[in-house]
Protein backbone atom coordinates (compact mmCIF):
# COMPACT_ATOMS: atom_id res chain seq x y z
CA UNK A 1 4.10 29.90 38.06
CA UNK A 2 2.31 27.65 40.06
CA UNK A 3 -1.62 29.17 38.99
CA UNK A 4 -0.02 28.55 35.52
CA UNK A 5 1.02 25.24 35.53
CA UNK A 6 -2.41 24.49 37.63
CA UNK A 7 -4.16 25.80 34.53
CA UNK A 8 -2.46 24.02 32.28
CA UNK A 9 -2.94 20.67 34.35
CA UNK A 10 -7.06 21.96 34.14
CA UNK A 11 -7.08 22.21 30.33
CA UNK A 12 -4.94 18.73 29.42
CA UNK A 13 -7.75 16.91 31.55
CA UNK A 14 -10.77 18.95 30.18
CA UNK A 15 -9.29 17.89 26.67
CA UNK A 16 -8.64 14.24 28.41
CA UNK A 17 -12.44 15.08 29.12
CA UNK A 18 -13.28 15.70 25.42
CA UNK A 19 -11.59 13.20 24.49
CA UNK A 20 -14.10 10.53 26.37
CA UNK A 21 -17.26 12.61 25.69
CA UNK A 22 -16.42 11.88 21.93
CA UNK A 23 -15.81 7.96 22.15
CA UNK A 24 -19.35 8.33 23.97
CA UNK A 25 -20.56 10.19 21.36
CA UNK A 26 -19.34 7.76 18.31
CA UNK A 27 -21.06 6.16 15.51
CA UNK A 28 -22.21 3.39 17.48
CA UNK A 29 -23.48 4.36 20.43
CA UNK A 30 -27.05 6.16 20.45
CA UNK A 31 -27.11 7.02 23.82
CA UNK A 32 -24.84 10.31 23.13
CA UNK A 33 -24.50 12.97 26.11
CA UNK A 34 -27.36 15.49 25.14
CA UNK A 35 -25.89 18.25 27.77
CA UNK A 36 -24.89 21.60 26.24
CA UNK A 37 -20.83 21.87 25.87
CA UNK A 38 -19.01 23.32 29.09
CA UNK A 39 -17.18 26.59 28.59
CA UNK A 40 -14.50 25.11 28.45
CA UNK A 41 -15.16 22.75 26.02
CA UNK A 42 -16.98 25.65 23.89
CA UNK A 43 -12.98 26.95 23.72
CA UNK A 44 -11.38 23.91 22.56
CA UNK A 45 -14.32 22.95 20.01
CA UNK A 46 -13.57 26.56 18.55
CA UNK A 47 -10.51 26.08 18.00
CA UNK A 48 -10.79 22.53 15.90
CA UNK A 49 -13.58 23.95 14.06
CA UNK A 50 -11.39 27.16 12.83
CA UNK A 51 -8.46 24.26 12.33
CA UNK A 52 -10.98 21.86 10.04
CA UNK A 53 -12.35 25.06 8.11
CA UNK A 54 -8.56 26.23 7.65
CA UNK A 55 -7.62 22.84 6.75
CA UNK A 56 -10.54 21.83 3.90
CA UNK A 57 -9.87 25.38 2.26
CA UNK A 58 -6.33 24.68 1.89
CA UNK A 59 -6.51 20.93 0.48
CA UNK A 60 -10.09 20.17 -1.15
CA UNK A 61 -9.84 21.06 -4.86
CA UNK A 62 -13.41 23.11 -4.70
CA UNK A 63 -11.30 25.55 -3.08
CA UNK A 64 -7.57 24.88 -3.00
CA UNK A 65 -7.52 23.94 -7.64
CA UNK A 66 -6.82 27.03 -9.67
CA UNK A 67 -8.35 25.45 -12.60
CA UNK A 68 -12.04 25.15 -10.94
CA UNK A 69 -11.72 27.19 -7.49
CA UNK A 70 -13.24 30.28 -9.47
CA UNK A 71 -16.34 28.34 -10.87
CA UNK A 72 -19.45 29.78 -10.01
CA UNK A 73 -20.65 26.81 -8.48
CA UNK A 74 -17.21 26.26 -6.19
CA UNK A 75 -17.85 30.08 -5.56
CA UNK A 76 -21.08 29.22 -3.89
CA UNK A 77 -20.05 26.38 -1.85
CA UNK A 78 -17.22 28.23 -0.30
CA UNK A 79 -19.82 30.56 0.94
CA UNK A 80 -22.27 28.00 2.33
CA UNK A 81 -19.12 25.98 3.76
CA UNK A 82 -18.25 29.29 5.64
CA UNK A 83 -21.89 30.01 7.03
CA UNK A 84 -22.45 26.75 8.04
CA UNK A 85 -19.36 27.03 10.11
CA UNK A 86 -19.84 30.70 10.99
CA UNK A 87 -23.67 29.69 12.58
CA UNK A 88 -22.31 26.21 14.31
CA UNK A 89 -19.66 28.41 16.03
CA UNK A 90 -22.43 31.14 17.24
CA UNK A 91 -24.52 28.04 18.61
CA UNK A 92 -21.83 26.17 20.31
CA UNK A 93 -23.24 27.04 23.94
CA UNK A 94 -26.82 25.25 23.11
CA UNK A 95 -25.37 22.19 21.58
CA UNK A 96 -23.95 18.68 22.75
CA UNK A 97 -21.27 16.91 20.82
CA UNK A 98 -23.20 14.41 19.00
CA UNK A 99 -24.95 17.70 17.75
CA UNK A 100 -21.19 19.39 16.47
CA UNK A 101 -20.65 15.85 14.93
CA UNK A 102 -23.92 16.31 12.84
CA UNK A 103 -23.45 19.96 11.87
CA UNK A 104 -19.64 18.96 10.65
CA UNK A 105 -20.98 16.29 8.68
CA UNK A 106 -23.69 18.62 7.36
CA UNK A 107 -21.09 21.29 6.54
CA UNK A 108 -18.87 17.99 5.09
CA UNK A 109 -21.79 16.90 2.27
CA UNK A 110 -22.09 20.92 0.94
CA UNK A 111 -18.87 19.89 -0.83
CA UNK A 112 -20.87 17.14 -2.98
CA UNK A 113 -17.74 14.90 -2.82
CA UNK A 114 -18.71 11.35 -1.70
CA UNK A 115 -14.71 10.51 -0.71
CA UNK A 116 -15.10 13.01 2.21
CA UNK A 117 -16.85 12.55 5.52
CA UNK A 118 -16.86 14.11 9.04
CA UNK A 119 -14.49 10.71 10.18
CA UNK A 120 -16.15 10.93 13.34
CA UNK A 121 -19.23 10.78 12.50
CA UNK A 122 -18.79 8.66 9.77
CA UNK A 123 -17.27 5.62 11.72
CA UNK A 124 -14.45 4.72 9.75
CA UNK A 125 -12.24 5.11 13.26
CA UNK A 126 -14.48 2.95 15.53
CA UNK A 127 -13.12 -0.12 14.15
CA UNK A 128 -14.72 -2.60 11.41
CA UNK A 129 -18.32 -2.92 12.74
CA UNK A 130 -21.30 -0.26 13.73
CA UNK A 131 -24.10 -0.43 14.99
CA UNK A 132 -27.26 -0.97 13.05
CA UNK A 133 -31.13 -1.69 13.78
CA UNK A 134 -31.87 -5.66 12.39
CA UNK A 135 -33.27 -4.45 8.86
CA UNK A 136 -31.59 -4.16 5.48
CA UNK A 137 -32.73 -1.95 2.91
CA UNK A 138 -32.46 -1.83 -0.82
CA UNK A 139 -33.66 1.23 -3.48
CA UNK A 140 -35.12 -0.76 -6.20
CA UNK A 141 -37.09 -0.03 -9.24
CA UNK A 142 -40.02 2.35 -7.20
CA UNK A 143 -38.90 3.12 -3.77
CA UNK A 144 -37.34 1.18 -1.19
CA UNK A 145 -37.91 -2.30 0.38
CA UNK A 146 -36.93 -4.25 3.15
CA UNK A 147 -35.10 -7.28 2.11
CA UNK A 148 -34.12 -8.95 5.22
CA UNK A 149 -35.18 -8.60 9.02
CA UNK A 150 -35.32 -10.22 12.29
CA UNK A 151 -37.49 -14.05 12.25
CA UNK A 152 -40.18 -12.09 14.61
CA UNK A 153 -40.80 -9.51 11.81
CA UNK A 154 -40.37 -11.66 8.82
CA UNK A 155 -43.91 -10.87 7.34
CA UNK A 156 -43.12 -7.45 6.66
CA UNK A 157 -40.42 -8.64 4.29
CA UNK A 158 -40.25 -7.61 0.81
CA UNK A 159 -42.87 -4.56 1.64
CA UNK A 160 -42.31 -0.79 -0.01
CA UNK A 161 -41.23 1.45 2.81
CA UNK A 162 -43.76 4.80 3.00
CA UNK A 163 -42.58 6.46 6.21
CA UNK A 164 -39.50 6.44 8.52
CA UNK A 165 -40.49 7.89 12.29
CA UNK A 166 -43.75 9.16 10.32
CA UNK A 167 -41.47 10.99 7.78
CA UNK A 168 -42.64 10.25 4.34
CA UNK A 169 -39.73 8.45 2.83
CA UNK A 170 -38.94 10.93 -0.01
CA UNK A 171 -38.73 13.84 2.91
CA UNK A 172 -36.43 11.73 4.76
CA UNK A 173 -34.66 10.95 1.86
CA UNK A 174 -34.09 15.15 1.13
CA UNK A 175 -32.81 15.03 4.76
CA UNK A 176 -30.43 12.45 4.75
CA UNK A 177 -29.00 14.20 0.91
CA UNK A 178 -28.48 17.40 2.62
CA UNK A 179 -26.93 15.60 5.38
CA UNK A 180 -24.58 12.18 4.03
CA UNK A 181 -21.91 12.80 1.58
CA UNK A 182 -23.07 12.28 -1.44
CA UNK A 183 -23.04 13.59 -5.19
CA UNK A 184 -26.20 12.96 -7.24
CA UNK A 185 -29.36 11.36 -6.97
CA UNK A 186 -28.53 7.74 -7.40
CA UNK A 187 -25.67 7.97 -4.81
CA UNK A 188 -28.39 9.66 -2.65
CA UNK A 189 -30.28 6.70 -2.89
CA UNK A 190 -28.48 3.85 -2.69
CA UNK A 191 -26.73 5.93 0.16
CA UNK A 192 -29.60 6.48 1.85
CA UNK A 193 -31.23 2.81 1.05
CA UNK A 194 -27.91 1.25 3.05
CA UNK A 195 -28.13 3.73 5.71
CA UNK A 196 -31.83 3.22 6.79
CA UNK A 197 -30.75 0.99 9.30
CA UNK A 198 -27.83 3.08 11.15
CA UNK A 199 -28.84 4.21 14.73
CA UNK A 200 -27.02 7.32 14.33
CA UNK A 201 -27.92 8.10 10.59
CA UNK A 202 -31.55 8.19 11.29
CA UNK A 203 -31.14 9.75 14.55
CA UNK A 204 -28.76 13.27 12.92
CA UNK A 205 -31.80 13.46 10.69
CA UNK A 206 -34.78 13.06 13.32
CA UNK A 207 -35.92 10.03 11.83
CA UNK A 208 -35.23 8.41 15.27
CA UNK A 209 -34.26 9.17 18.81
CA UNK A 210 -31.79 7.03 18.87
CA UNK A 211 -33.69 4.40 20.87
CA UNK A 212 -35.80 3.09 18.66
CA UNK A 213 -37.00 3.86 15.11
CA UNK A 214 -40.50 3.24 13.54
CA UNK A 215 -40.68 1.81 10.05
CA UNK A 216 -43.99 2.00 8.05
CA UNK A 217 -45.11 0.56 4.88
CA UNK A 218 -47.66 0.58 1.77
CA UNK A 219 -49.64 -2.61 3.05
CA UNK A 220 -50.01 -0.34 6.47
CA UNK A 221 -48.26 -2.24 8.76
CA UNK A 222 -45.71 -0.43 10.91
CA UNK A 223 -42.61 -2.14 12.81
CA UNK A 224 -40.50 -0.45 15.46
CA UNK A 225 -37.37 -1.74 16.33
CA UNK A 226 -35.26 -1.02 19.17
CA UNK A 227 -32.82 -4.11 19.47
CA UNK A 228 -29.53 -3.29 17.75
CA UNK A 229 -26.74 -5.44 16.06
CA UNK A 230 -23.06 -5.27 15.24
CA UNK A 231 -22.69 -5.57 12.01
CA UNK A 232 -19.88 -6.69 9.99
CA UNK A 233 -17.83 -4.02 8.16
CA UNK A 234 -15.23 -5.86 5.69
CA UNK A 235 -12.43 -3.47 5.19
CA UNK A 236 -11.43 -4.52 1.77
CA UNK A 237 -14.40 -4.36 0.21
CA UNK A 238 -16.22 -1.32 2.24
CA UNK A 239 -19.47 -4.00 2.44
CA UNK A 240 -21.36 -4.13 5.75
CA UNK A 241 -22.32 -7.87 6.37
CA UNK A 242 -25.84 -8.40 7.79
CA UNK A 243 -25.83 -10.42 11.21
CA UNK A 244 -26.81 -14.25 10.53
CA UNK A 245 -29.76 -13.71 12.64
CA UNK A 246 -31.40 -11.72 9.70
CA UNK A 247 -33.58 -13.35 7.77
CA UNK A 248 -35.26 -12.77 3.98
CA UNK A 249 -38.43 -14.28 2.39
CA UNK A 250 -37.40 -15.16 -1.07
CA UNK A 251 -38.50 -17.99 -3.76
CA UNK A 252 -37.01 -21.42 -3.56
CA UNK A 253 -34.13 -21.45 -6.46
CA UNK A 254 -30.34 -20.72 -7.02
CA UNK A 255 -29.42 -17.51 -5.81
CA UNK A 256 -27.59 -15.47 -8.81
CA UNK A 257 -24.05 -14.87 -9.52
CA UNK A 258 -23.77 -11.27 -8.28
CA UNK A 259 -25.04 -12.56 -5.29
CA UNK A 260 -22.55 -15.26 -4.40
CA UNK A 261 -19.53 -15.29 -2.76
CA UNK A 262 -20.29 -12.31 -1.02
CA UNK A 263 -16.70 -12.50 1.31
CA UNK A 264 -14.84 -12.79 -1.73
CA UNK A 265 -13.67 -9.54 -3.92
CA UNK A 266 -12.54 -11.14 -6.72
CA UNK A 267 -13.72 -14.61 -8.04
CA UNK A 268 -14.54 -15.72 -11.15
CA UNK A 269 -16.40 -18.62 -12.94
CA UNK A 270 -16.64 -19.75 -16.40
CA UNK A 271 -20.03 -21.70 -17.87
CA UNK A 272 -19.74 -23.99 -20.71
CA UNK A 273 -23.40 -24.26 -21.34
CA UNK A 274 -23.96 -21.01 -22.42
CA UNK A 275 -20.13 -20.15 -22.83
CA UNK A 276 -20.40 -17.06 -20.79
CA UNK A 277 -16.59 -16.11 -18.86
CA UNK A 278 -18.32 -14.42 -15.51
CA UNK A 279 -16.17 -12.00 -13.18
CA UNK A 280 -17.46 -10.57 -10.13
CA UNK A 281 -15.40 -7.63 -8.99
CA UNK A 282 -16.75 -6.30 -5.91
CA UNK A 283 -13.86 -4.05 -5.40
CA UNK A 284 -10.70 -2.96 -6.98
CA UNK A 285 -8.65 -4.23 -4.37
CA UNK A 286 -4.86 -5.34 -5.16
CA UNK A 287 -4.28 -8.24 -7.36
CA UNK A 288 -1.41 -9.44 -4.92
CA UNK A 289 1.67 -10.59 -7.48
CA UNK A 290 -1.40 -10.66 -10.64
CA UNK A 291 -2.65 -14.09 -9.55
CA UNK A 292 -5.89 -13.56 -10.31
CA UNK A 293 -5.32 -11.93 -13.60
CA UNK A 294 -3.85 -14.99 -14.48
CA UNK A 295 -6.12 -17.32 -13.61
CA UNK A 296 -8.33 -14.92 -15.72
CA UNK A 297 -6.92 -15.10 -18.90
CA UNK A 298 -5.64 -18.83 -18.07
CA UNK A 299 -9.17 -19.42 -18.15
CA UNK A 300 -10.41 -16.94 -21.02
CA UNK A 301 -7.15 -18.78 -23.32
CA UNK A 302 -7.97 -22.32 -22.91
CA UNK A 303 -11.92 -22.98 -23.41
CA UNK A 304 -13.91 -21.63 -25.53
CA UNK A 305 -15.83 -18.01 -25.11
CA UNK A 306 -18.58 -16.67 -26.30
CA UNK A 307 -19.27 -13.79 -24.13
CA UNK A 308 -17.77 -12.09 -20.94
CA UNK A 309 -19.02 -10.13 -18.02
CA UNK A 310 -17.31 -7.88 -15.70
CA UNK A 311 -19.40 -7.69 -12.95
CA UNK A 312 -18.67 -4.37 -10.48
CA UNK A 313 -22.28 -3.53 -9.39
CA UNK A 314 -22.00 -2.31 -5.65
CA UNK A 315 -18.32 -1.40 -6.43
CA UNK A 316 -17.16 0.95 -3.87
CA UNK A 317 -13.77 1.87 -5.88
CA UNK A 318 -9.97 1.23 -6.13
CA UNK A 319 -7.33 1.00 -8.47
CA UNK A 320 -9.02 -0.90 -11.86
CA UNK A 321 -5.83 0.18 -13.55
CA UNK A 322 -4.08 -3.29 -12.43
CA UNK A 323 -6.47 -5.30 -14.78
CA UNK A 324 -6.28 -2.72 -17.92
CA UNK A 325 -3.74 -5.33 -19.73
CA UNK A 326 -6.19 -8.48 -19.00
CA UNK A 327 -9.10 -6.29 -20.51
CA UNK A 328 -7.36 -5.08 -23.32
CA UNK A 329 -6.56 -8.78 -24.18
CA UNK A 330 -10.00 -10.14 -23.52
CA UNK A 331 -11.56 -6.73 -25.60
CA UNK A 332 -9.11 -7.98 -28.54
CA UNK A 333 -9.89 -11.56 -28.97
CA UNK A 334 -13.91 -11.33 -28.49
CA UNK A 335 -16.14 -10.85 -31.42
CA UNK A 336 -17.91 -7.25 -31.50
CA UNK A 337 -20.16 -6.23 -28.45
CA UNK A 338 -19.30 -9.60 -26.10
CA UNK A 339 -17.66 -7.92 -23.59
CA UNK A 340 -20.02 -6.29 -20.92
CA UNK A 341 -19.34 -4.25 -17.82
CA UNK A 342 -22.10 -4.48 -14.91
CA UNK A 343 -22.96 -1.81 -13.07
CA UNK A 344 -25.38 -0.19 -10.66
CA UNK A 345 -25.80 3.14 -8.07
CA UNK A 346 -23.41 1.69 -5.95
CA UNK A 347 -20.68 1.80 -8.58
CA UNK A 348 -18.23 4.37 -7.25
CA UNK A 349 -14.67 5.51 -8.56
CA UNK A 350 -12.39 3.41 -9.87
CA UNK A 351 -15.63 1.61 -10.83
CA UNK A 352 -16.41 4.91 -12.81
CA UNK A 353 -13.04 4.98 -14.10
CA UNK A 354 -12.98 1.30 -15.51
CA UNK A 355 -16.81 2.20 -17.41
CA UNK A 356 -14.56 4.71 -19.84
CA UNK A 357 -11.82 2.72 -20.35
CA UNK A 358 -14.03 -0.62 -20.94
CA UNK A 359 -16.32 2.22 -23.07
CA UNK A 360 -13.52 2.69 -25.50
CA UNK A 361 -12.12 -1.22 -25.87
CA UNK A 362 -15.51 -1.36 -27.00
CA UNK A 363 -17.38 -2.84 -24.04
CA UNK A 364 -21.37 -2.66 -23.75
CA UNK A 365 -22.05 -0.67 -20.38
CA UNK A 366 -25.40 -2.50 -18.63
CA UNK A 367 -27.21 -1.12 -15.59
CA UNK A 368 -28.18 1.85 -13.88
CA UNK A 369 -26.55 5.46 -14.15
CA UNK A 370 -23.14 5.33 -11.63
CA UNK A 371 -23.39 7.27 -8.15
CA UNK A 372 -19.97 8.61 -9.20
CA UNK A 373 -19.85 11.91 -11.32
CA UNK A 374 -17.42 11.93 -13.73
CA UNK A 375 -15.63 15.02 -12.36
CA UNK A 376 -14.50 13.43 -8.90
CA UNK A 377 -12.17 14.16 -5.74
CA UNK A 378 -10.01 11.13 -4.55
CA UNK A 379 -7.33 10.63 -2.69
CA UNK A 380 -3.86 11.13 -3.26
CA UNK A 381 -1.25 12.64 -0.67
CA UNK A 382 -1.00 11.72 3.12
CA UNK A 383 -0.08 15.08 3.35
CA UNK A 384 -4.07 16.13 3.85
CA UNK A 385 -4.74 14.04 6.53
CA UNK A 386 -4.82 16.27 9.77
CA UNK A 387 -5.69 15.29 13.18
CA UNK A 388 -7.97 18.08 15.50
CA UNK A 389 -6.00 19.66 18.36
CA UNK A 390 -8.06 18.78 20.55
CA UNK A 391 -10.92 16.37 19.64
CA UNK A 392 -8.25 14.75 18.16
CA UNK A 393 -10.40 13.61 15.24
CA UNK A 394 -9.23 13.01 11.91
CA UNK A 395 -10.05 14.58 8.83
CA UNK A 396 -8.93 13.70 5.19
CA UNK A 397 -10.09 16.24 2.32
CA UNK A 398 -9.46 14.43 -1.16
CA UNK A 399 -6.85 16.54 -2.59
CA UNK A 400 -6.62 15.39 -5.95
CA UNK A 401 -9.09 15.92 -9.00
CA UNK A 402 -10.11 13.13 -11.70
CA UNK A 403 -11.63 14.54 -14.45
CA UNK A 404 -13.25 11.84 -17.44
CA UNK A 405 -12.34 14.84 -19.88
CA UNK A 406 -8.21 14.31 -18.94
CA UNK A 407 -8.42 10.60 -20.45
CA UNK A 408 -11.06 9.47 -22.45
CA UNK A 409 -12.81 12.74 -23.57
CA UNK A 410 -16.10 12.03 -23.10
CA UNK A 411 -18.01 13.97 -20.03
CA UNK A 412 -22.00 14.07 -19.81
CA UNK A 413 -23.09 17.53 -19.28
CA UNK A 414 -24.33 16.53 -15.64
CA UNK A 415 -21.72 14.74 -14.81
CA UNK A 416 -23.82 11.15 -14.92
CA UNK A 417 -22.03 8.56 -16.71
CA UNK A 418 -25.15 6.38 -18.23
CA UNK A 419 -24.99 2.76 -19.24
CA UNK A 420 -25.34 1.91 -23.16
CA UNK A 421 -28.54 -0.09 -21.99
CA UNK A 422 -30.22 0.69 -19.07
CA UNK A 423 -31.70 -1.69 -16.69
CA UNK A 424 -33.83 -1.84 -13.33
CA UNK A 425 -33.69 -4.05 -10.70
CA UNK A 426 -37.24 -5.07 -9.23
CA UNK A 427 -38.70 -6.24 -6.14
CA UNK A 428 -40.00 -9.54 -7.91
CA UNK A 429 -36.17 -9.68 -9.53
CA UNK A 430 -34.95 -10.17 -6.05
CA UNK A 431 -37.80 -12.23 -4.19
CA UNK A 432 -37.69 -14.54 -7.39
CA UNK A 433 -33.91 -15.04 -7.50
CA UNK A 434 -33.90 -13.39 -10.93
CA UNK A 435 -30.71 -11.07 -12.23
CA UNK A 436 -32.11 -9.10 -15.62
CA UNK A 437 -28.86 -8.25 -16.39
CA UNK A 438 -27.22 -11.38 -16.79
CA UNK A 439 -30.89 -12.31 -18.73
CA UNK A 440 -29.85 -9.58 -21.14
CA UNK A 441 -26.53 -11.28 -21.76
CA UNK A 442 -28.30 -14.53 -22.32
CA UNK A 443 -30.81 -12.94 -25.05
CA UNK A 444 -27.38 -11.26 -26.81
CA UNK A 445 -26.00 -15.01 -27.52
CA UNK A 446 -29.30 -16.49 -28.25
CA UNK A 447 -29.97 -14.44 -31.14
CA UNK A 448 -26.38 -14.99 -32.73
């Protein structure tokens, strides 16, 4: 009785143990313990895996949907989803926990489904910041730039990124895709644009060692940062919020709508010189009691409209239902093709969902081909949310799957919903305070 109870004391503070190796081992800290697992942490990581494998099968649609379970492609993922797992449990004894956290997340992004992420690795339960290198990042028309740095590294600014830890950027970016959640190309790259600066990203795909990371670019200059920041994570619009310290190098001039405001989720203004109704949506977050609906069509009733613009580039998703009435009335009482929807690769769900229903009031879709495809997973039952035995981590496989073909029967053949007019975003765009899309609106009225 007494060697039992002993035993039992032994494992409750080995998983105690666990339990403070992963806090060490979160999103933002870089300095994760490197040491192989214990035994007896080899044990209780075996049994969460087999308890996240058993758990995903049961609620993820890939496997769990009768209509799509038996797909070829669904077929094949199972399989890959059970080696992955099947190898990371044979290597368990050679690897430290920041190393299970990548292989999970790795296992995680075979599904394609950008609602589902490792949680651990993925942050979202260490609180509304993580920590980042001082650089931002943007995917623009040919490769990626940096947009905004620290004051002692401000002539880099504006440069095309080559090489990340002398990885040619499109290598690294075939790393990070078969490593981040994500589910085609433009997700990978707007994805992997926004995560060039994580300490832990770039480090799970040996871009960095998690001290320091080495940026180089077409010009030949090289920077290497070590110095990290907290950056801002607001919750209700899923944005992360550069650090003021960060500067950019851009020309003199009024900065453009889509990039005003950029605390505020909804907002909208309304120009009488051109006549143009503009509203940013930067996610679909709830319209407490309909006010701003309202104030919407308040607005839209009483002057006098030539044009509007739903702006949801960098959308990350939410319930667009909520505004279907105001849209409706706004898609009624506009003359043909004055109604335009904004978006971008960082368009996701509920941002995809809106581009149909906008589609058939007749909107005119401008920007760049959505991140989302238009066969999705979301979320939809607390029931799949399950917390590890022992690592007490939490996992939430979307159970629930959106299909464009169930409401507006229309679904491209790769699953890429593409804007009616397609549109880039350039370097010179951004250094010159210049939005083409809202250029494009202007040419529309001119020519009436």
């Amino acid at each position: 009785m007494i060697g039992g109870m002993a035993l039992k004391l032994f494992q409750i503070f080995m998983i105690a143990l666990m339990a403070l190796f992963l806090v060490a081992c979160g999103l933002g800290d870089t300095k994760a313990i490197e040491e192989p697992l214990k035994p007896s942490l080899v044990e209780l990581w075996t049994e969460d895996i087999e308890q996240f494998r058993t758990h995903v099968v049961r609620w993820h649609p890939r496997f769990a949907n009768n209509t799509i379970n038996r797909l070829q492609e669904n077929l094949d993922i199972r399989e890959a989803f059970d080696n992955s797992l099947d190898m990371l449990l044979e290597n368990l004894d050679d690897m430290s926990e920041f190393d299970i956290y990548v292989e999970l997340q790795r296992t995680v992004s075979l599904l394609k489904d950008n609602h589902f992420f490792f949680t651990g690795f993925a942050g979202y339960d260490a609180g509304l910041r993580v920590t980042r290198y001082p650089a931002q990042f943007a995917y623009l028309s040919d490769g990626v730039y940096i947009i905004r740095t620290n004051a002692d590294n401000a002539s880099i600014l504006n440069s095309r990124l080559v090489a990340i830890g002398g990885v040619n950027v499109y290598e690294a970016l075939e790393r990070f895709t078969a490593f981040w959640s994500v589910e085609n190309k433009y997700d990978a790259r707007y994805q992997f644009a926004l995560m060039l600066n994580s300490a832990s990203v770039l480090r799970a795909i040996g871009l960095s060692d998690g001290e320091s990371v080495t940026y180089s670019f077409e010009n030949g200059e090289s920077i290497t940062l070590s110095q990290t920041e907290q950056w801002e994570r607001l919750f209700t619009t899923l944005r992360w919020l550069p650090p003021a310290s960060l500067v950019d190098n851009r020309a003199e001039g009024e900065t453009p709508l889509f990039l005003q405001y950029f605390r505020q989720n909804l907002w909208h203004e309304f120009n009488e010189e051109n006549g143009i109704l503009y509203i940013s949506i930067r996610g679909w977050v709830p319209d407490v009691q309909g006010t701003f609906a309202r104030a919407v069509r308040n607005t839209f009733d009483n002057n006098d409209i030539k044009a509007v613009i739903i702006d949801a580039r960098s959308n990350p998703g939410g319930d667009a239902n909520q505004f279907t009435n105001l849209f409706v009335h706004m898609a009624h009482n506009l003359p043909e093709g004055r109604l335009f929807y904004f978006v971008n690769e960082g368009s996701n769900s509920g941002s995809l969902g809106a581009a149909y229903a906008l589609e058939n009031m007749g909107a005119v879709i401008v920007g760049q081909p959505l991140a989302q495809n238009s066969t999705f997973f979301w979320f939809g039952s607390s029931q799949s949310v399950l917390r590890l035995e022992n690592s007490r981590m939490e996992i939430t496989p979307p159970p629930t799957l959106f299909s464009a073909l169930q409401f507006y029967q229309r679904e491209p053949a790769d699953g890429i919903f593409r804007p009616h007019v397609l549109l880039e975003y350039t370097i010179d765009d951004w250094v010159n305070n210049y939005d083409p899309f809202f250029k494009y609106v202007l040419r529309q009225l001119e020519q009436d």
